[in-house]
C-alpha atoms as a PDB file:
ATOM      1  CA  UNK A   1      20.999  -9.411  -6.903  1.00  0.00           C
ATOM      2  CA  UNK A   2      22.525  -6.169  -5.421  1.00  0.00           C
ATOM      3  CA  UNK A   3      20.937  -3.071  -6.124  1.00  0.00           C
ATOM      4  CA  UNK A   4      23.524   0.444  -6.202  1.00  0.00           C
ATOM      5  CA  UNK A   5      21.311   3.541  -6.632  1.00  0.00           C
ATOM      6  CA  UNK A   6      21.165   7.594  -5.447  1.00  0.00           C
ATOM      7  CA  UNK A   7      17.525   9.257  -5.579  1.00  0.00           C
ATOM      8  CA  UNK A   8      17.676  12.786  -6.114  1.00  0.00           C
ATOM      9  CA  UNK A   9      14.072  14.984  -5.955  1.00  0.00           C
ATOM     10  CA  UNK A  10      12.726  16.195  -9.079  1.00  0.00           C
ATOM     11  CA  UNK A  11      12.847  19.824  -9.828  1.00  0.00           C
ATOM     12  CA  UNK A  12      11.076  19.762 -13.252  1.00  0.00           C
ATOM     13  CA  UNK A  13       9.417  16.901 -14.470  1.00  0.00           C
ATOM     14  CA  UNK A  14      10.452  15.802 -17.801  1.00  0.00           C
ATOM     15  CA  UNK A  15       8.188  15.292 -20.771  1.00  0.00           C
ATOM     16  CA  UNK A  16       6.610  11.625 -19.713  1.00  0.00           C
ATOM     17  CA  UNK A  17       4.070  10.876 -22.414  1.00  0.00           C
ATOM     18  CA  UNK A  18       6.679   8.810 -24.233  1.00  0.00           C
ATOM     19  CA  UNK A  19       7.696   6.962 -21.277  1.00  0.00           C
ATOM     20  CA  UNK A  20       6.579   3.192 -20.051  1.00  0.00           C
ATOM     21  CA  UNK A  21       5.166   3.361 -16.833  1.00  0.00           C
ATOM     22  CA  UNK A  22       4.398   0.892 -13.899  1.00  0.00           C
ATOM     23  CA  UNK A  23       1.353   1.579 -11.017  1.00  0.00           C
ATOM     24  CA  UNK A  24       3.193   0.315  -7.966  1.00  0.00           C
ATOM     25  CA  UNK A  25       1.239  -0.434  -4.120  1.00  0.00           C
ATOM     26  CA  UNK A  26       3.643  -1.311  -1.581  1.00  0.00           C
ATOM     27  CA  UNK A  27       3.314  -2.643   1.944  1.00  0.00           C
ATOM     28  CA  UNK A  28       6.043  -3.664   4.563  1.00  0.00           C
ATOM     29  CA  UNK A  29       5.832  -6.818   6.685  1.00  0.00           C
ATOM     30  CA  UNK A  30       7.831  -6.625  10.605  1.00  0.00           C
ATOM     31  CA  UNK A  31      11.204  -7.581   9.761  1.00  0.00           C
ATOM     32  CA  UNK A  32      14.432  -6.865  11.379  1.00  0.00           C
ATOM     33  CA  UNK A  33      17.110  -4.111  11.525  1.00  0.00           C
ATOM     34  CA  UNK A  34      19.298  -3.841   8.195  1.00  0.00           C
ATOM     35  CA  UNK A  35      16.403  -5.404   6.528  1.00  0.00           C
ATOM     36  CA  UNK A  36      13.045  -4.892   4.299  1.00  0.00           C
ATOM     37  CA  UNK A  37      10.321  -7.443   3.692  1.00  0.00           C
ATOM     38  CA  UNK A  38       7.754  -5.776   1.351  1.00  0.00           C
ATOM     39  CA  UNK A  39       5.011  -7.109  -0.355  1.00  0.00           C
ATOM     40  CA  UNK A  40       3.826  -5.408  -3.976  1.00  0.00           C
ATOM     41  CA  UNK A  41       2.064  -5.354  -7.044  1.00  0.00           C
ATOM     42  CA  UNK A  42       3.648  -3.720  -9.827  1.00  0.00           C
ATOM     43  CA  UNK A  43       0.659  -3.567 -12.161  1.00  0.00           C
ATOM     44  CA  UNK A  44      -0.960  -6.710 -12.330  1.00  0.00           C
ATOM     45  CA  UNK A  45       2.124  -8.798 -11.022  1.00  0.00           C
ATOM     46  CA  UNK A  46       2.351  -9.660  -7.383  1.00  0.00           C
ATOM     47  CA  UNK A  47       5.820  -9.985  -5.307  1.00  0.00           C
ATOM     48  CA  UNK A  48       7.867 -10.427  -2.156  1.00  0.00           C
ATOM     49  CA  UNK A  49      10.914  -8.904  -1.584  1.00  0.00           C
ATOM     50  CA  UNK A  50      13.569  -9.047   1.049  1.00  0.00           C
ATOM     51  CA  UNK A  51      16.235  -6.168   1.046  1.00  0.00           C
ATOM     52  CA  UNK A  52      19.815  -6.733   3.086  1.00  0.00           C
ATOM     53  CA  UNK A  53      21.747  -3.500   3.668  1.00  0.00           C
ATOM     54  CA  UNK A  54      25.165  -4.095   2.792  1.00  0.00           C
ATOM     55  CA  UNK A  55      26.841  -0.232   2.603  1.00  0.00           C
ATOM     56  CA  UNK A  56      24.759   3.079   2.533  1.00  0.00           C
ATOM     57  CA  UNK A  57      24.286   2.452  -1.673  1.00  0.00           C
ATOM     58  CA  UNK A  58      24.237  -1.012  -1.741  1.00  0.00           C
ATOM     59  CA  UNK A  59      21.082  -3.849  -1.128  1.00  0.00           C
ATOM     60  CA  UNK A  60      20.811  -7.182  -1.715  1.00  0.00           C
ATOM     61  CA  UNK A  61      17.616  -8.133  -2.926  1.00  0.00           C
ATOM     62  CA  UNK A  62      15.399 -11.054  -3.091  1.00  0.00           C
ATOM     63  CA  UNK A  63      12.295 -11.350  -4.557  1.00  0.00           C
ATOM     64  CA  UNK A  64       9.525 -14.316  -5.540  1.00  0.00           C
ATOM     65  CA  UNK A  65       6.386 -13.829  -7.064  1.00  0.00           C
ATOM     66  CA  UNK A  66       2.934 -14.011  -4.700  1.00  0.00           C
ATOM     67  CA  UNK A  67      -0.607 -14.913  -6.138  1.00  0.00           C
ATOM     68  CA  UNK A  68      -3.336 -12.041  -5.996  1.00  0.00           C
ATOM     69  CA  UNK A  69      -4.671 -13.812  -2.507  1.00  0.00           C
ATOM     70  CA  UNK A  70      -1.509 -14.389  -0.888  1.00  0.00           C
ATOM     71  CA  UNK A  71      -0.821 -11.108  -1.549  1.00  0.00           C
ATOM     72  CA  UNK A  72      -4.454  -9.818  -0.511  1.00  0.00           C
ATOM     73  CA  UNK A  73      -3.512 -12.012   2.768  1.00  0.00           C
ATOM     74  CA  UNK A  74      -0.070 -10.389   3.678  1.00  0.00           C
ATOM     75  CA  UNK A  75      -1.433  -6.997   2.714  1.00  0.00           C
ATOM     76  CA  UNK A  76      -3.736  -6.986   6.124  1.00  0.00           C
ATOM     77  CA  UNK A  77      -0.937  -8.398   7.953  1.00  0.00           C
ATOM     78  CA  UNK A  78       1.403  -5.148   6.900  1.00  0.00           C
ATOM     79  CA  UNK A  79      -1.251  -1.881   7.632  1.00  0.00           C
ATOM     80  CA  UNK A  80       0.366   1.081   5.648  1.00  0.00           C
ATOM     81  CA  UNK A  81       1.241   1.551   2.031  1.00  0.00           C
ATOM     82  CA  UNK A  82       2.320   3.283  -0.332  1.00  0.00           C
ATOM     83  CA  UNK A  83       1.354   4.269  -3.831  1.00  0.00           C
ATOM     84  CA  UNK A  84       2.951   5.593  -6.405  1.00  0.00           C
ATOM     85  CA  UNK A  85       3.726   5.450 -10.593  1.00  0.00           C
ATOM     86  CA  UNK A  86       6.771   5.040 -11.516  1.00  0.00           C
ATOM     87  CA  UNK A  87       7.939   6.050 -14.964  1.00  0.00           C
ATOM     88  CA  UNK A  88      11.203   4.527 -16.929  1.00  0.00           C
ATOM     89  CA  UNK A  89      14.030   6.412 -18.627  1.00  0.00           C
ATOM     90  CA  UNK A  90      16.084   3.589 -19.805  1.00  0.00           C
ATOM     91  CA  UNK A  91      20.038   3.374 -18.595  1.00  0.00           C
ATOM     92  CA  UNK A  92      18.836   2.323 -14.607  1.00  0.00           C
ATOM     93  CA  UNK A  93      17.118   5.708 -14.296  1.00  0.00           C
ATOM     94  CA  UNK A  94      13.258   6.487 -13.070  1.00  0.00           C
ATOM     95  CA  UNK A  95      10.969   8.689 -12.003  1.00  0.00           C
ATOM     96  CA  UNK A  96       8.673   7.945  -9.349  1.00  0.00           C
ATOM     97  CA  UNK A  97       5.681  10.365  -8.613  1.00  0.00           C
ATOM     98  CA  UNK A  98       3.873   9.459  -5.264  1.00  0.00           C
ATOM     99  CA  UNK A  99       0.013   9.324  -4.882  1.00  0.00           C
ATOM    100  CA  UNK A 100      -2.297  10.043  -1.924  1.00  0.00           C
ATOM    101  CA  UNK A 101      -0.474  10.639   1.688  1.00  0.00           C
ATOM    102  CA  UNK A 102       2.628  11.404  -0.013  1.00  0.00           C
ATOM    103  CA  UNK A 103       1.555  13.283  -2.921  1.00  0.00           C
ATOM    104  CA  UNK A 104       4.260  16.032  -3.956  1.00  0.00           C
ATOM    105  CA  UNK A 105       6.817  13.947  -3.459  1.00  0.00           C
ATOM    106  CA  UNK A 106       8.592  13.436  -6.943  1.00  0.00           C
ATOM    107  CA  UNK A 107      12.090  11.189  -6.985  1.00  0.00           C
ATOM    108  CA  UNK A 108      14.634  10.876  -9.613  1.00  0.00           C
ATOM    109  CA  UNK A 109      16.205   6.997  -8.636  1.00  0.00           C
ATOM    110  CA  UNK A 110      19.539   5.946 -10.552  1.00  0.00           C
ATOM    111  CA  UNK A 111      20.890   2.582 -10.715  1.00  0.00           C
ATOM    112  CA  UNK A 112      24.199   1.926 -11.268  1.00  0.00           C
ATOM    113  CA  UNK A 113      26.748  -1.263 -11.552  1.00  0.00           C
ATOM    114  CA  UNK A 114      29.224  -0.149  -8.898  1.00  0.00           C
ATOM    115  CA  UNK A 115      29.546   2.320  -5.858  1.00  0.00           C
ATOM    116  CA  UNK A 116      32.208   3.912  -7.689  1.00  0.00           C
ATOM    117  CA  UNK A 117      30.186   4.606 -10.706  1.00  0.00           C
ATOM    118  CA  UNK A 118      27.299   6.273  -8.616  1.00  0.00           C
ATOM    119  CA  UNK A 119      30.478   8.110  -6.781  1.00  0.00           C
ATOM    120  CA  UNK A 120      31.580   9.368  -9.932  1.00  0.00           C
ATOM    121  CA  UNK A 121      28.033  10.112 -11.555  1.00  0.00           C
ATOM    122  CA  UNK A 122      27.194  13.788 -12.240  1.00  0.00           C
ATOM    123  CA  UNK A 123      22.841  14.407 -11.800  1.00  0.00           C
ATOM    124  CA  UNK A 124      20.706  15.319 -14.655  1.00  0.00           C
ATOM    125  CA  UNK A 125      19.676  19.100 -14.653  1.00  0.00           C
ATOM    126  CA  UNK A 126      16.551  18.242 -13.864  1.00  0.00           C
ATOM    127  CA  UNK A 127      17.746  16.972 -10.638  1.00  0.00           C
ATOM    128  CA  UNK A 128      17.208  18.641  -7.108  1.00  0.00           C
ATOM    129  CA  UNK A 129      18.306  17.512  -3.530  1.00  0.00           C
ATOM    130  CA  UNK A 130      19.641  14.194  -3.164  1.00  0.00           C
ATOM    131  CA  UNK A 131      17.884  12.147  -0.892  1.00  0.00           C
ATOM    132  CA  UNK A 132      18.942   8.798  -0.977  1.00  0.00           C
ATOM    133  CA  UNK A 133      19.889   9.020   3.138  1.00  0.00           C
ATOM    134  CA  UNK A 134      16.899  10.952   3.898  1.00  0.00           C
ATOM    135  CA  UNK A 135      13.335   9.616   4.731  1.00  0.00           C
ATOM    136  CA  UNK A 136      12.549  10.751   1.691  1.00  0.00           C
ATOM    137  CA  UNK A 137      14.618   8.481  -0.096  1.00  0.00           C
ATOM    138  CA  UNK A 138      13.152   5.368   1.218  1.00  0.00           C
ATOM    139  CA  UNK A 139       9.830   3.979   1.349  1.00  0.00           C
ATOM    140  CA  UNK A 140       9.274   2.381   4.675  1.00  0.00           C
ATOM    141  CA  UNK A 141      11.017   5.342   6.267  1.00  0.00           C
ATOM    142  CA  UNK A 142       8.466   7.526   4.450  1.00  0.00           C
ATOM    143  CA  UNK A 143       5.437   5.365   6.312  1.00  0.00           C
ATOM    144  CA  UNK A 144       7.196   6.345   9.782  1.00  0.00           C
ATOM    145  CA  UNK A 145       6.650  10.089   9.149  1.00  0.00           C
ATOM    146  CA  UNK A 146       4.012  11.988  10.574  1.00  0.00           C
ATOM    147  CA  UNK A 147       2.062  14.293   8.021  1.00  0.00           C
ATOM    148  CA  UNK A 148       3.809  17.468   9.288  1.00  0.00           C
ATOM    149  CA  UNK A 149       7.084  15.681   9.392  1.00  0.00           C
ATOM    150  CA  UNK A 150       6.731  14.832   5.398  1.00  0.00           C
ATOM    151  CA  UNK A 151       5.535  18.018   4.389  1.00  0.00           C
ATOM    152  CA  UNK A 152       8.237  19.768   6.607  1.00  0.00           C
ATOM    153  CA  UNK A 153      11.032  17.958   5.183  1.00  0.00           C
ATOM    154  CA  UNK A 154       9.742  18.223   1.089  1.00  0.00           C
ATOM    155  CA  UNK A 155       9.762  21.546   1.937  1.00  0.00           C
ATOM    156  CA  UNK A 156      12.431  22.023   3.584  1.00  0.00           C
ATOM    157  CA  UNK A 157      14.870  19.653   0.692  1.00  0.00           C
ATOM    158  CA  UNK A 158      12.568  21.271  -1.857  1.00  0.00           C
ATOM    159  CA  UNK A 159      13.879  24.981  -1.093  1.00  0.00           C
ATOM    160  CA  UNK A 160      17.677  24.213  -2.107  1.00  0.00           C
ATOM    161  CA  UNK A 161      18.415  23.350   1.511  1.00  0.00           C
ATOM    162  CA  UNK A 162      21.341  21.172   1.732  1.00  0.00           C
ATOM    163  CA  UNK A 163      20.587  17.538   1.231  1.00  0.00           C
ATOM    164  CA  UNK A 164      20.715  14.847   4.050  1.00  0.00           C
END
């Protein structure tokens, strides 16, 4: 499967009563440059995934379901996580508001069939900085941040400051 999305920061969160939502925890095992192995449970569902880079938009991904204790087992092999809820709009488009370390941080991530479709795709108005080449805009570049460094650059891509 290859995945084709922009993330964008939220500057007003949309009503989300109405919306399905998903309690994600997320660790990331030692793999190589130009890929991701994460391990993750997505509610009560446990997974594997491996992400190729193929263009700055574009992933490959793989993914395989884990028990509860081979998950539990990888999880002490990978150290930091990250947790978050993520919230779905329908049409490839969530919301995904970050918990504990990275709490403030609230992404907009859209989906989309080809790179020319998210070229041509115009933001919702509820949309602020895009991020999808920033730490911000990826997980396991989010765990390599210091504390300052996160709160420096939400801050700093918060303000209107031109987006990375």
């Amino acid at each position: 499967m290859v995945e084709i999305e922009r993330k964008f920061l939220v500057t007003s969160l949309p009503d989300l009563k109405s919306r399905p939502s998903l309690s994600y925890e997320r660790y990331y095992l030692p793999s190589k440059d130009g890929e991701e192995v994460r391990i993750q449970k997505k509610g009560d569902k446990y997974e594997i995934e491996r992400k190729i880079t193929l263009s700055g938009l574009s992933r490959e991904t793989l993914r395989h379901s884990l028990t509860q204790n081979e998950y539990r087992d990888l999880k002490h092999e990978a150290g930091k996580g990250i947790e978050r809820e993520s919230y779905d709009f329908g049409n490839g488009l969530t919301v995904k508001i970050y918990k504990g370390r990275f709490s403030g941080l609230i992404r907009a991530e859209k989906e989309f069939s080809s790179e020319q479709e998210a070229a041509d795709y115009q933001p919702e108005s509820w949309f602020g900085n895009e991020i999808t080449h920033s730490p911000l805009g990826r997980d396991k570049s989010l765990l390599s941040l210091s504390n300052k460094e996160f709160e420096d650059l939400l801050t700093l891509l918060s303000s209107g400051a031109p987006h990375l």
